[in-house]
C-alpha atoms as a PDB file:
ATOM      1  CA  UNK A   1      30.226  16.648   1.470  1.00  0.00           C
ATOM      2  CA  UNK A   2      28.837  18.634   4.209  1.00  0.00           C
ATOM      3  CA  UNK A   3      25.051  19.508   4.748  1.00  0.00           C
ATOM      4  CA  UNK A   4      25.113  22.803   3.173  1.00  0.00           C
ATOM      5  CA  UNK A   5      26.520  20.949  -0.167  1.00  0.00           C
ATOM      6  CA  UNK A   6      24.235  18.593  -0.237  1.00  0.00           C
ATOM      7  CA  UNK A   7      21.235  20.232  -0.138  1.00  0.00           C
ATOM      8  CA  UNK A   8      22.817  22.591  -3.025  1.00  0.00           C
ATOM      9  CA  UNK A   9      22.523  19.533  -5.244  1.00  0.00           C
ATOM     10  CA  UNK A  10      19.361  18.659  -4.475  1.00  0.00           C
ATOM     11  CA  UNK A  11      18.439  22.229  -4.689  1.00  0.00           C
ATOM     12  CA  UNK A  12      19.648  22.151  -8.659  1.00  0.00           C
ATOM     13  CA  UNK A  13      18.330  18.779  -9.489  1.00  0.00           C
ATOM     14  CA  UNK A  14      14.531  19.990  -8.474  1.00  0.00           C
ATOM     15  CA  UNK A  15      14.467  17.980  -5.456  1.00  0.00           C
ATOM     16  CA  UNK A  16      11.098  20.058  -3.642  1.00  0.00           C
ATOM     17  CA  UNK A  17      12.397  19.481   0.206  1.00  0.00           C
ATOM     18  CA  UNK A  18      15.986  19.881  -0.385  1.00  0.00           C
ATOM     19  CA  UNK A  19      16.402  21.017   3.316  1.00  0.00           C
ATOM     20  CA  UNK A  20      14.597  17.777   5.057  1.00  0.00           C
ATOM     21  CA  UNK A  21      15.886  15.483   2.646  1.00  0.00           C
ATOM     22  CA  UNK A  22      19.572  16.547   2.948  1.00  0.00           C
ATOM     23  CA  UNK A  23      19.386  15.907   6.337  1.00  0.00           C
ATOM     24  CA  UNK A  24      18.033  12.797   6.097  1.00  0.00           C
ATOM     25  CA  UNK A  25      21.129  11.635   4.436  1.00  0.00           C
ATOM     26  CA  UNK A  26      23.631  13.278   6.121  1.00  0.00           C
ATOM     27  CA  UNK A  27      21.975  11.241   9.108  1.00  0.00           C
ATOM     28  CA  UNK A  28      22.276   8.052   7.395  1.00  0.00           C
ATOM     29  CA  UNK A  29      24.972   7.622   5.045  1.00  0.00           C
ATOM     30  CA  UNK A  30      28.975   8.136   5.792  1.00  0.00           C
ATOM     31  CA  UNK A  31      30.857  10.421   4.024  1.00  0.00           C
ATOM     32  CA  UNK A  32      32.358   7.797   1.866  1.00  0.00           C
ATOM     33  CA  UNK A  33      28.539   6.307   0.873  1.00  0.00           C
ATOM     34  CA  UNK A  34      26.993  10.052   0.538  1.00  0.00           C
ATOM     35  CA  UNK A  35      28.174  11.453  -2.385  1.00  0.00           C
ATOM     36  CA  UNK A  36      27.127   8.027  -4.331  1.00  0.00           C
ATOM     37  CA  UNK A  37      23.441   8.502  -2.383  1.00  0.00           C
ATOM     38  CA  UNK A  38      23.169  12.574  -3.270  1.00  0.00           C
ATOM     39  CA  UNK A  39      23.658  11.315  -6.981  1.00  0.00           C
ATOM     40  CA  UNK A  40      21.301   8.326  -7.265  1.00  0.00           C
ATOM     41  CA  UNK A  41      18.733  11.105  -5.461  1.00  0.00           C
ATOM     42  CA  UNK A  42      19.573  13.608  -7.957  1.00  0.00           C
ATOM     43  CA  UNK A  43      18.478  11.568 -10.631  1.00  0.00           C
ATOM     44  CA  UNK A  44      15.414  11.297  -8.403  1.00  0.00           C
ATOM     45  CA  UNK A  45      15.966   7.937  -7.258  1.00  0.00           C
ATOM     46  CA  UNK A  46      13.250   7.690  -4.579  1.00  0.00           C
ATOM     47  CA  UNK A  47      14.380   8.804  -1.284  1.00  0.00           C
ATOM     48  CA  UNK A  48      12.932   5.871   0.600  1.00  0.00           C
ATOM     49  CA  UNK A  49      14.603   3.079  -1.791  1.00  0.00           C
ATOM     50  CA  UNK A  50      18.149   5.009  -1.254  1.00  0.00           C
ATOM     51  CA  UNK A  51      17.242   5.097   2.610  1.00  0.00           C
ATOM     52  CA  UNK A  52      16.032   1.144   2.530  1.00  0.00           C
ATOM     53  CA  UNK A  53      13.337   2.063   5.080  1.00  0.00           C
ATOM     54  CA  UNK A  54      10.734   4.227   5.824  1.00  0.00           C
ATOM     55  CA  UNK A  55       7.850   5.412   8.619  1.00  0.00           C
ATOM     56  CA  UNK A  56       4.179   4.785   8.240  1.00  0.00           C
ATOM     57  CA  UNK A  57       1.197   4.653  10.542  1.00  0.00           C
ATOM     58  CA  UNK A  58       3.423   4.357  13.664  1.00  0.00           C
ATOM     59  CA  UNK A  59       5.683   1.598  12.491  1.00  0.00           C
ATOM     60  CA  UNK A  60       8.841   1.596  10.308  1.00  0.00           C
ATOM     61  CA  UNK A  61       9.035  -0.350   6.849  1.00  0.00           C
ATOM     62  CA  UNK A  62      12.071  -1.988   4.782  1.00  0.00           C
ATOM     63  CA  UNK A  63      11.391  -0.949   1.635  1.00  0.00           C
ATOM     64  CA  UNK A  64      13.115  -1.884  -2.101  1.00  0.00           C
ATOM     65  CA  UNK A  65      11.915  -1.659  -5.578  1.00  0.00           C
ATOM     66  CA  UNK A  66       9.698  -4.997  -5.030  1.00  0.00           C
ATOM     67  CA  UNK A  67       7.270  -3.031  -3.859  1.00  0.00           C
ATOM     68  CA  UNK A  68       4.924   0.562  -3.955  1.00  0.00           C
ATOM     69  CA  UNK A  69       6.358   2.845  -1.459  1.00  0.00           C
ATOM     70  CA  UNK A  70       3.996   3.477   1.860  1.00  0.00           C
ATOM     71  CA  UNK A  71       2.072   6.565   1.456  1.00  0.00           C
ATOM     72  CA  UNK A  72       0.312   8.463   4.215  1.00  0.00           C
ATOM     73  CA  UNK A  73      -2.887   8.803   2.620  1.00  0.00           C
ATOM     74  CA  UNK A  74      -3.041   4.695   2.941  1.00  0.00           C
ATOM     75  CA  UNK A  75      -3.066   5.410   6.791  1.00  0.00           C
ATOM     76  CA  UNK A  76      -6.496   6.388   6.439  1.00  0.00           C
ATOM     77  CA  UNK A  77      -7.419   2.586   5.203  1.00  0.00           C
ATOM     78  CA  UNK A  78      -5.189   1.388   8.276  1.00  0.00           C
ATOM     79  CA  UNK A  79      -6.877   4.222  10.973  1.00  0.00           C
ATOM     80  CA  UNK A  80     -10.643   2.405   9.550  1.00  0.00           C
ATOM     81  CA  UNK A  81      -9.405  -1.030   9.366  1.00  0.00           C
ATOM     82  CA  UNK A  82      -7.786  -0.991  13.336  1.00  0.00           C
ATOM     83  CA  UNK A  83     -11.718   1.161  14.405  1.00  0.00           C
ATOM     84  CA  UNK A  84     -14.223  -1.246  12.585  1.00  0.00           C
ATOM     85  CA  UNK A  85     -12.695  -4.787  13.139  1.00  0.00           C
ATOM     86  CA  UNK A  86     -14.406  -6.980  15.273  1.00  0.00           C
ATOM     87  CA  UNK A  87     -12.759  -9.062  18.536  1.00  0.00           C
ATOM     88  CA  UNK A  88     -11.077 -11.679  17.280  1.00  0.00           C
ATOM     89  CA  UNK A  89     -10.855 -10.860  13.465  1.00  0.00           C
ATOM     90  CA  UNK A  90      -9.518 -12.337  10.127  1.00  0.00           C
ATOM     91  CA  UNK A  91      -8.487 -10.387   7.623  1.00  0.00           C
ATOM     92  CA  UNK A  92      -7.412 -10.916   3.949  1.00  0.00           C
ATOM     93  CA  UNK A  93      -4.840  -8.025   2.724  1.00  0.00           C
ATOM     94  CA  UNK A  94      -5.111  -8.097  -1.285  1.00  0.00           C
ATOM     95  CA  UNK A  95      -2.087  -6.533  -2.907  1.00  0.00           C
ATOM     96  CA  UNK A  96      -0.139  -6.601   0.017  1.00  0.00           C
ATOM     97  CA  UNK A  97       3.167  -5.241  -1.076  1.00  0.00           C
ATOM     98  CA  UNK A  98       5.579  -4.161   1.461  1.00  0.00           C
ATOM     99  CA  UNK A  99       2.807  -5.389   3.603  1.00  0.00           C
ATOM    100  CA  UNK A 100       2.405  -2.155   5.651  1.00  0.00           C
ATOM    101  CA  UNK A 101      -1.521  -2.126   5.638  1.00  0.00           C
ATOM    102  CA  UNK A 102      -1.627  -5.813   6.850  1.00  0.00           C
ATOM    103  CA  UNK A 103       1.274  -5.349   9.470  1.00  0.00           C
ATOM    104  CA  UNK A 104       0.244  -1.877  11.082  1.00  0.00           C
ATOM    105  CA  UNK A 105      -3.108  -2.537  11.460  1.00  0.00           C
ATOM    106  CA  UNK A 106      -1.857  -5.991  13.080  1.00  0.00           C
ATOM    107  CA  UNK A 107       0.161  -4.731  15.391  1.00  0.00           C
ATOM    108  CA  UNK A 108      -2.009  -1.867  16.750  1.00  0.00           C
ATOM    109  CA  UNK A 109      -5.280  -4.230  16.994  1.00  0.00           C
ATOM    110  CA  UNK A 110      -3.249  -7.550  18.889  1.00  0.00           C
ATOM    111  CA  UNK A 111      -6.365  -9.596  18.950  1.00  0.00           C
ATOM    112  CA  UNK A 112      -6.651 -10.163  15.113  1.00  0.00           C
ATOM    113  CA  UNK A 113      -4.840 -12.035  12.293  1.00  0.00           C
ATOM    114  CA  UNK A 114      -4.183 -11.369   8.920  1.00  0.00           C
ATOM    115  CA  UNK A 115      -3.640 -12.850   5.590  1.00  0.00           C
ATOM    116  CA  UNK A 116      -1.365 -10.944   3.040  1.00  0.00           C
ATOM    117  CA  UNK A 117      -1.759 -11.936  -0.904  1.00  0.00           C
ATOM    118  CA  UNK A 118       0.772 -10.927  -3.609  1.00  0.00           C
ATOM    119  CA  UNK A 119       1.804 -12.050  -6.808  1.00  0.00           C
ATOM    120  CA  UNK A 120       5.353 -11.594  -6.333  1.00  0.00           C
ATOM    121  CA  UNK A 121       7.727 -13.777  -4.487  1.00  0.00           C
ATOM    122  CA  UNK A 122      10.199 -11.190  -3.786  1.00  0.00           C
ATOM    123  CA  UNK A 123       7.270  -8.808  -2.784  1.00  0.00           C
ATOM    124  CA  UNK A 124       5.594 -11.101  -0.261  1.00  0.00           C
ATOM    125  CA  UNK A 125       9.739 -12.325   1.405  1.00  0.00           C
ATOM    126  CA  UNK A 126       9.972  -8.847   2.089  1.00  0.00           C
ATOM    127  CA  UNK A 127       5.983  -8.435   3.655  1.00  0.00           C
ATOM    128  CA  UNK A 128       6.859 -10.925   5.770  1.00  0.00           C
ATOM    129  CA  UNK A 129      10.319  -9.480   6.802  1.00  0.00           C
ATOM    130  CA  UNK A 130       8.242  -6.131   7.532  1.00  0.00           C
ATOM    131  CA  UNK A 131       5.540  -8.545   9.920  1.00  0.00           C
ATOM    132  CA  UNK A 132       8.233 -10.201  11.710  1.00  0.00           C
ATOM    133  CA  UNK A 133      10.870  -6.826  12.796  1.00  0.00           C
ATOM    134  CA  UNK A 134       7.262  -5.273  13.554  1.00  0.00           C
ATOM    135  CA  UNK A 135       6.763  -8.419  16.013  1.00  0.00           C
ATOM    136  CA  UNK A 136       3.763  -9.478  14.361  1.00  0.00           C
ATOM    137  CA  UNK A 137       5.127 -12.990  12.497  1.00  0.00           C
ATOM    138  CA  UNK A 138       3.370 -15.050  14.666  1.00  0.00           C
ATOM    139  CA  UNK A 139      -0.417 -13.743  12.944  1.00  0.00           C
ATOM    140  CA  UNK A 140       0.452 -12.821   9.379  1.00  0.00           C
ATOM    141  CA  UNK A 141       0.622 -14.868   7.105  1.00  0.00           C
ATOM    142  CA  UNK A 142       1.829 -14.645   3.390  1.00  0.00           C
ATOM    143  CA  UNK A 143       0.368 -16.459   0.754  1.00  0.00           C
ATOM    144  CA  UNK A 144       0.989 -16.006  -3.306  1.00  0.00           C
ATOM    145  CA  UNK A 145      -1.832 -15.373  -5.161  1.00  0.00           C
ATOM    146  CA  UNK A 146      -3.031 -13.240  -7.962  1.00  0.00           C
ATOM    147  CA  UNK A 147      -5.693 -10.836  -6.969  1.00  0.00           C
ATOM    148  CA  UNK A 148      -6.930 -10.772 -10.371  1.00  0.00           C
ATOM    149  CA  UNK A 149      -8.131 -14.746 -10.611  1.00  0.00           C
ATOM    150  CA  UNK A 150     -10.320 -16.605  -8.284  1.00  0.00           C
ATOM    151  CA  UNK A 151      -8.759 -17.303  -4.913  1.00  0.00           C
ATOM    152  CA  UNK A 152      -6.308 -20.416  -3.457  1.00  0.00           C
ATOM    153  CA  UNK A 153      -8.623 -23.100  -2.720  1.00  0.00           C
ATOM    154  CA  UNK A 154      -7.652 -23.128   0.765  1.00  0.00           C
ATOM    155  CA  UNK A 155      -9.367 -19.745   1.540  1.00  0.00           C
ATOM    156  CA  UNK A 156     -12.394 -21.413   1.214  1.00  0.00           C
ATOM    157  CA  UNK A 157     -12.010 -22.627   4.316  1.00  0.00           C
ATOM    158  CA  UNK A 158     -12.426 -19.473   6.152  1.00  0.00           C
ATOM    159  CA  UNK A 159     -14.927 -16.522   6.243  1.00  0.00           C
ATOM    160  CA  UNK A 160     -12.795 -12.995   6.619  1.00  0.00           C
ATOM    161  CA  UNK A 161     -14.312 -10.340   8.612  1.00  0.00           C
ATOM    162  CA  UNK A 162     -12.524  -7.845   6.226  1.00  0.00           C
ATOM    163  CA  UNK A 163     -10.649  -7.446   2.702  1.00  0.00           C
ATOM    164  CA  UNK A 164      -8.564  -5.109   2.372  1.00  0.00           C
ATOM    165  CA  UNK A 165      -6.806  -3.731  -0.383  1.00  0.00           C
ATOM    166  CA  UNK A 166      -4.797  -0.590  -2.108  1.00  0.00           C
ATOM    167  CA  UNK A 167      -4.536  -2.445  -5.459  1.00  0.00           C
ATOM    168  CA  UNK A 168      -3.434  -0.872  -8.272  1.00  0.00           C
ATOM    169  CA  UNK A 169      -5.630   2.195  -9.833  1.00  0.00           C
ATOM    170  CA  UNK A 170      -3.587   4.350 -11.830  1.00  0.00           C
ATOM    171  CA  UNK A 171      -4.841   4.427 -15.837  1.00  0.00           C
ATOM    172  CA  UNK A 172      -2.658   2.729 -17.977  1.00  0.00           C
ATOM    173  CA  UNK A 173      -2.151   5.448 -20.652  1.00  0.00           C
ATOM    174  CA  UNK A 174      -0.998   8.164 -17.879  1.00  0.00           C
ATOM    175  CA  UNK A 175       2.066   5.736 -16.526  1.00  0.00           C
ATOM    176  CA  UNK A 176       4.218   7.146 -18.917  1.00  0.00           C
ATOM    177  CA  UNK A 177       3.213  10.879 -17.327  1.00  0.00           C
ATOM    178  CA  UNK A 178       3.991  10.134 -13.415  1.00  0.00           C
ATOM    179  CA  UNK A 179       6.781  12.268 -11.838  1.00  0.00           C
ATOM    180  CA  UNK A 180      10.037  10.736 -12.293  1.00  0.00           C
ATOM    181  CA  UNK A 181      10.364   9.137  -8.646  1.00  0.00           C
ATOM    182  CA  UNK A 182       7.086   6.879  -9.136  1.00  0.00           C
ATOM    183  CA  UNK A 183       8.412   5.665 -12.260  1.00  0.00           C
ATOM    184  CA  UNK A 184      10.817   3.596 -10.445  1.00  0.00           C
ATOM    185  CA  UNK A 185       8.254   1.605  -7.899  1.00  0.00           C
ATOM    186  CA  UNK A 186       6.721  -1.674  -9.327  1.00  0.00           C
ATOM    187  CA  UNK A 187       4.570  -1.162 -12.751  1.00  0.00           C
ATOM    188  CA  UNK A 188       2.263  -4.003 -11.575  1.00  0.00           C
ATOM    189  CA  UNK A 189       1.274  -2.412  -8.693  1.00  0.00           C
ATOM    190  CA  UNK A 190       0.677   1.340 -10.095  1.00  0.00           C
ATOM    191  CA  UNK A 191      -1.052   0.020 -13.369  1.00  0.00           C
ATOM    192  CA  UNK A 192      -4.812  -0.689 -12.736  1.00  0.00           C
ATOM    193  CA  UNK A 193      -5.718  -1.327 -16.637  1.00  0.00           C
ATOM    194  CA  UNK A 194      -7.304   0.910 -18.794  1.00  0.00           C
ATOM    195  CA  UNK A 195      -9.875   2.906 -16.854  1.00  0.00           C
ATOM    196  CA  UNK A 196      -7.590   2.000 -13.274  1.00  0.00           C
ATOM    197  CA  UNK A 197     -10.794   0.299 -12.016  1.00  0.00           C
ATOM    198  CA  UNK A 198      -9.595  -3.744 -13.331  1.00  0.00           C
ATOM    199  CA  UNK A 199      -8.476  -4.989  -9.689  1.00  0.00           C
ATOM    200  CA  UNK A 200     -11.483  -3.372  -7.683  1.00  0.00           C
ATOM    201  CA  UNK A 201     -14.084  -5.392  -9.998  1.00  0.00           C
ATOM    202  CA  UNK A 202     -12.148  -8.495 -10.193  1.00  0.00           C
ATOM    203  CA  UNK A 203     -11.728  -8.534  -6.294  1.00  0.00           C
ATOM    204  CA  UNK A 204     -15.430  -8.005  -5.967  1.00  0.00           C
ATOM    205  CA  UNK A 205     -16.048 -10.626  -8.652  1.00  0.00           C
ATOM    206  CA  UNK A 206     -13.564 -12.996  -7.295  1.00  0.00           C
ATOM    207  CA  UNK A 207     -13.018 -12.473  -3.920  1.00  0.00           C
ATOM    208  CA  UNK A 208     -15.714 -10.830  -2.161  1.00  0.00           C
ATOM    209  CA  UNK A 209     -17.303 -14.234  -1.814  1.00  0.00           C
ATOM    210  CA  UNK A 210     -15.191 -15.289   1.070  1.00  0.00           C
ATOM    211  CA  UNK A 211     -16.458 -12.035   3.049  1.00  0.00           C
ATOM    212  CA  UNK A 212     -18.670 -12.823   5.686  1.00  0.00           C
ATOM    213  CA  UNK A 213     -22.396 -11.601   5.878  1.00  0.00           C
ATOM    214  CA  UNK A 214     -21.871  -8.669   7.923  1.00  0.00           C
ATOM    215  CA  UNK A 215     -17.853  -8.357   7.270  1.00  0.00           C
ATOM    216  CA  UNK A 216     -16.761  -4.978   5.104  1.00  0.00           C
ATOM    217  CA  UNK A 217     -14.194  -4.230   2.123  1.00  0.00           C
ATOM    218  CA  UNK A 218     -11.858  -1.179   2.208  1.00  0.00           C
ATOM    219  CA  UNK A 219     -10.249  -0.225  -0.904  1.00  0.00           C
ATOM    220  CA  UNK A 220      -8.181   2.725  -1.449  1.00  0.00           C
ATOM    221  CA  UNK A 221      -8.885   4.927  -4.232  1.00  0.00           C
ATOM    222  CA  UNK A 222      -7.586   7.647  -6.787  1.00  0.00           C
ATOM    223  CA  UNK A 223      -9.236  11.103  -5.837  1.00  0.00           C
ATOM    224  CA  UNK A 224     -11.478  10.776  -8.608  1.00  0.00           C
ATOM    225  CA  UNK A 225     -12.371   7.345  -8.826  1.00  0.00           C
ATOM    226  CA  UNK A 226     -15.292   7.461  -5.668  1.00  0.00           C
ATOM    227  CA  UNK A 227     -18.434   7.899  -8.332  1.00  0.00           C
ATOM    228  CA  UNK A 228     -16.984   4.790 -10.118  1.00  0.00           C
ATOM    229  CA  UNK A 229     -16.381   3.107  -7.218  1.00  0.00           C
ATOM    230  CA  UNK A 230     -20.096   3.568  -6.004  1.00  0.00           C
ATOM    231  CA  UNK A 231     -21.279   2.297  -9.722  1.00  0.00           C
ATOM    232  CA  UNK A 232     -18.900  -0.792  -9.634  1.00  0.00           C
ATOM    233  CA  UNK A 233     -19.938  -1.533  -5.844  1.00  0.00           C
ATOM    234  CA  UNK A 234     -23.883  -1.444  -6.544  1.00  0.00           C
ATOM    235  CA  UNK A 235     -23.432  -3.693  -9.463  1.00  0.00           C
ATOM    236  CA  UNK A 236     -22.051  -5.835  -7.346  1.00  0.00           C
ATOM    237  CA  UNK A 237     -23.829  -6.063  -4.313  1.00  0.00           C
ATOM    238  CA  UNK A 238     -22.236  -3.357  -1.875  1.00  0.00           C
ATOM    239  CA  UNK A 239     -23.131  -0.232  -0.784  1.00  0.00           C
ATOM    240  CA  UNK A 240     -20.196   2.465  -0.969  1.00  0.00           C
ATOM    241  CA  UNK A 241     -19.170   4.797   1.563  1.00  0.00           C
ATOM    242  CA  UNK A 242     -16.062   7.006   1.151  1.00  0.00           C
ATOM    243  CA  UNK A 243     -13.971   8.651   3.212  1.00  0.00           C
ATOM    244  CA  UNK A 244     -11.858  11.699   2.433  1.00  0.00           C
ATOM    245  CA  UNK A 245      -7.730  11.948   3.561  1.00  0.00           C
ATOM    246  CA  UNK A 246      -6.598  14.981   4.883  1.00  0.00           C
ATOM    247  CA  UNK A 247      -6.125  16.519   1.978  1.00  0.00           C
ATOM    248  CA  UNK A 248      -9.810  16.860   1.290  1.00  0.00           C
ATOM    249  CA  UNK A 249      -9.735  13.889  -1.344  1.00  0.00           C
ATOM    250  CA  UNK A 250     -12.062  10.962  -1.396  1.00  0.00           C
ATOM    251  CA  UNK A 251      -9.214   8.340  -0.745  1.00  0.00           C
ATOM    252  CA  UNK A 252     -10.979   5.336   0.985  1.00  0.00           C
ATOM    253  CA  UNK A 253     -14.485   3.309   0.343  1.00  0.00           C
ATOM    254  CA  UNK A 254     -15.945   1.523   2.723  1.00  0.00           C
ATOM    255  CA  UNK A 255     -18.092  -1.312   1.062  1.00  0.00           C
ATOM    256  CA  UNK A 256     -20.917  -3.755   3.025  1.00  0.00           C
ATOM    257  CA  UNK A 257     -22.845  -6.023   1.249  1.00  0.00           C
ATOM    258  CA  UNK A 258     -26.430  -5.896   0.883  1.00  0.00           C
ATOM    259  CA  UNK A 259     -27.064  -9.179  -0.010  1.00  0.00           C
END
């Protein structure tokens, strides 16, 4: 299959950049491995899983069905996180996945070091593959943990100057209406229960305790979550700031508690 052919294909199966995604695998893949790729993407297959890696913030990501697929509107939770940490700071990534939050904003801000949670073995092996061809090994470190229950009593030992977190926020009665391509990434970290809003109150409830006094949260958020987040925050303590991605949609909120 040559270029030209390949992008036909796509072209029929209602793949929307056809052009830039041909090319991508006529880069990668060998003539005998192509045809076998063009199908999988046909059935729209995610192009990153197919590919095995993929660029965010200015680093480069293995990526695999154990875990949510790094999005460029999370680079505006990275861009904050690397600006408002303090010298010297320790930071708790909840819902780490491929662990691209934790391990960009590591390696572009060298003085800090980071803990990534997940619940998922798998998930958390490959986080810490990401840290380590990134170079940053030596300060992340993985730990297993449900976001949704209290934390490992060994975090108790330390106050974080920052939590971060793209947890799950997607509605559990529109999973079933997601384009085809999402529907292959992780269920447990798309589905955020039934109003999408479970994992932000239970990390405020069960988390947000190992913050310290003048530390901050970052959560991202659905574009129309922000008024709920604000709600959820006050109840809890925080004031709620959010920031817009450049699409124009509120995207991140910046939380500092006012106790």
């Amino acid at each position: 299959m040559n270029f030209e052919a390949v992008k036909k294909r796509l072209c029929a199966a209602g793949i929307e950049n056809a052009t830039g995604e041909a090319a991508m695998l006529c880069e990668v893949f060998k003539e005998a491995e192509l045809e076998a790729a063009v199908t999988r993407r046909c059935h729209h297959y995610p192009l990153q899983y197919i590919l095995g890696k993929w660029a965010f913030y200015r680093e480069e990501y293995e990526v695999n069905e154990n875990c949510l697929i790094p999005r460029s509107d999370t680079e505006i939770l990275v861009d904050l996180a690397i600006h408002m940490l303090p010298n010297g700071a320790r930071f708790l990534d909840i819902c780490t996945g491929s662990g691209c939050i934790a391990v960009s904003t590591l390696k572009n801000r060298t003085d800090t070091v980071g803990i990534g949670i997940d619940l998922f073995k798998e998930t958390l092996a490959l986080a810490t593959k990401n840290a380590a061809s990134n170079g940053v090994a030596d300060r992340f470190t993985p730990l297993l943990a449900d976001a949704t229950k209290a934390p490992p009593t060994m975090l108790s030992a330390y106050a974080f100057d920052a939590i971060l977190s793209n947890p799950p926020y997607i509605e559990s009665k529109v999973l079933s209406t997601l384009q085809e391509e999402v529907k292959f990434e992780p269920h447990a970290a798309l589905d955020g229960g039934a109003d999408g809003l479970l994992f932000y109150r239970l990390i405020l409830k069960n988390w947000g305790h190992l913050l310290k006094k003048d530390g901050f949260i970052l959560f991202e958020i659905g574009y129309d979550q922000a008024a709920a987040l604000q709600t959820i925050s006050a109840q809890y303590g925080y004031t709620c700031t959010v920031k817009k991605d450049l699409g124009g949609h509120d995207r991140v909120c910046i939380l500092h508690s006012t106790k």
